[in-house]
Protein backbone atom coordinates (compact mmCIF):
# COMPACT_ATOMS: atom_id res chain seq x y z
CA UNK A 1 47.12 -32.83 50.47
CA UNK A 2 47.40 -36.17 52.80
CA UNK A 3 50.34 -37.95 53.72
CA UNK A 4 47.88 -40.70 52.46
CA UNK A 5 46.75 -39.90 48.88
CA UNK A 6 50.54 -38.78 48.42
CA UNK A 7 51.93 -42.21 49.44
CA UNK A 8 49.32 -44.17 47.13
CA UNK A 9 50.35 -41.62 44.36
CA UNK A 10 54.21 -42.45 44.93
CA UNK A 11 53.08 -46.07 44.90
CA UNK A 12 51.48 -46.23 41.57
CA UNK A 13 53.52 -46.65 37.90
CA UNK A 14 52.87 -45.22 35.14
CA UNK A 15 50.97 -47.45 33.86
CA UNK A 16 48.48 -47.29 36.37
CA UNK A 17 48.33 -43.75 36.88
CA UNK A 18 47.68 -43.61 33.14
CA UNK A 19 44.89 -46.32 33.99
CA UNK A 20 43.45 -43.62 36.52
CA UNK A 21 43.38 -41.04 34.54
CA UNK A 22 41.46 -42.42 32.26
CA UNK A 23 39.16 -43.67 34.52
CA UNK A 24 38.53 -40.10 35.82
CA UNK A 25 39.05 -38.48 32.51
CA UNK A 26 35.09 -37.73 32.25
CA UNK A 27 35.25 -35.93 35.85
CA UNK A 28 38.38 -33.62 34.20
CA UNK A 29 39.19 -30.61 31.96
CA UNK A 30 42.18 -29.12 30.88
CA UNK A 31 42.71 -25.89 30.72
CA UNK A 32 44.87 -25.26 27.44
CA UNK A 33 45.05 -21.43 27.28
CA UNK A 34 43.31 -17.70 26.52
CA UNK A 35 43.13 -17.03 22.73
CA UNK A 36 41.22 -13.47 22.28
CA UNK A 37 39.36 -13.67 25.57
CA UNK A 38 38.41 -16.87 24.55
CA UNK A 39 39.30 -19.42 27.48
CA UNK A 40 40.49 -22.72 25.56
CA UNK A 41 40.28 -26.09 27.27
CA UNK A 42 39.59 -29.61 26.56
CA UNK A 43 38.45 -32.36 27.19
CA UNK A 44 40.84 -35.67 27.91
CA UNK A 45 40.58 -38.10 24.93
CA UNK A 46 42.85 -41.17 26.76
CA UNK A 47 46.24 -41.31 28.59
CA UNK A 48 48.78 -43.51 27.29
CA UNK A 49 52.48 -44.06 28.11
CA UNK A 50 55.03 -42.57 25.48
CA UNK A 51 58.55 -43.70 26.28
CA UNK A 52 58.84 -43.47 30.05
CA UNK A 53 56.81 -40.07 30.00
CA UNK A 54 52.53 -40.30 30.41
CA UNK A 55 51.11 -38.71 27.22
CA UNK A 56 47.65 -36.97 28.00
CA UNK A 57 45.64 -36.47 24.94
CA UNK A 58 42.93 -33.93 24.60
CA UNK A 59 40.07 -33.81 21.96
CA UNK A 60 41.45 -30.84 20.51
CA UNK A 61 44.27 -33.12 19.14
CA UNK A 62 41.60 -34.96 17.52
CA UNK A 63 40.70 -32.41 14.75
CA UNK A 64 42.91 -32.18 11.66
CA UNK A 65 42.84 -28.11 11.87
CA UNK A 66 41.99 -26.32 15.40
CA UNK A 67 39.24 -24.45 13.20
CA UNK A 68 37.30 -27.21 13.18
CA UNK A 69 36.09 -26.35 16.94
CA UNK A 70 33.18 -23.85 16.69
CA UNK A 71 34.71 -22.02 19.58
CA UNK A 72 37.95 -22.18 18.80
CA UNK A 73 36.84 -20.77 15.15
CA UNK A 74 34.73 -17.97 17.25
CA UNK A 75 38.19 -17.27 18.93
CA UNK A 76 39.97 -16.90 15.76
CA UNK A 77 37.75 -14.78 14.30
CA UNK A 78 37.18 -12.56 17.08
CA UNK A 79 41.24 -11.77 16.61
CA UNK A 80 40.80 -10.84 12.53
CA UNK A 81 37.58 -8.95 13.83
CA UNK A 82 39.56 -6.70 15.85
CA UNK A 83 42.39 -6.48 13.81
CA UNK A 84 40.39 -4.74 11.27
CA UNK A 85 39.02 -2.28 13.75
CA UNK A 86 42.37 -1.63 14.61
């Protein structure tokens, strides 16, 4: 990493690093975690400051129930699927 991009980082609040990331938020993904070989991630709904802390929101926090995601669902399943073959 440069000298360079870490001085304009330092140089930014949070406010505009929140602005940045949602500028860039289309060009990002976040990996979230593995749920039954299922790799979850998501995409970034908005940045906003909370407190003195950024707050990163992802789609998935979007849904009222995580099963509402077809692959997330698939993911779930896949668990109960293999339970019963256990």
């Amino acid at each position: 990493m440069s000298e360079k991009l870490i001085d304009i980082a330092n140089g930014l609040t949070n406010k505009e690093i929140c602005d940045l990331i949602n500028i860039i938020s289309p060009r990002l993904d976040v990996y979230v975690g593995l749920l039954n070989n299922h790799c979850i991630s998501s995409e970034i709904n908005w940045a906003n400051l909370n407190g003195t802390m950024i707050q990163i929101n992802l789609r998935l926090a979007e849904l009222d129930d995580l099963q509402d995601d077809q692959f997330f669902a698939h993911a779930i399943k896949a668990k109960r699927k293999k339970k019963s073959h256990d």
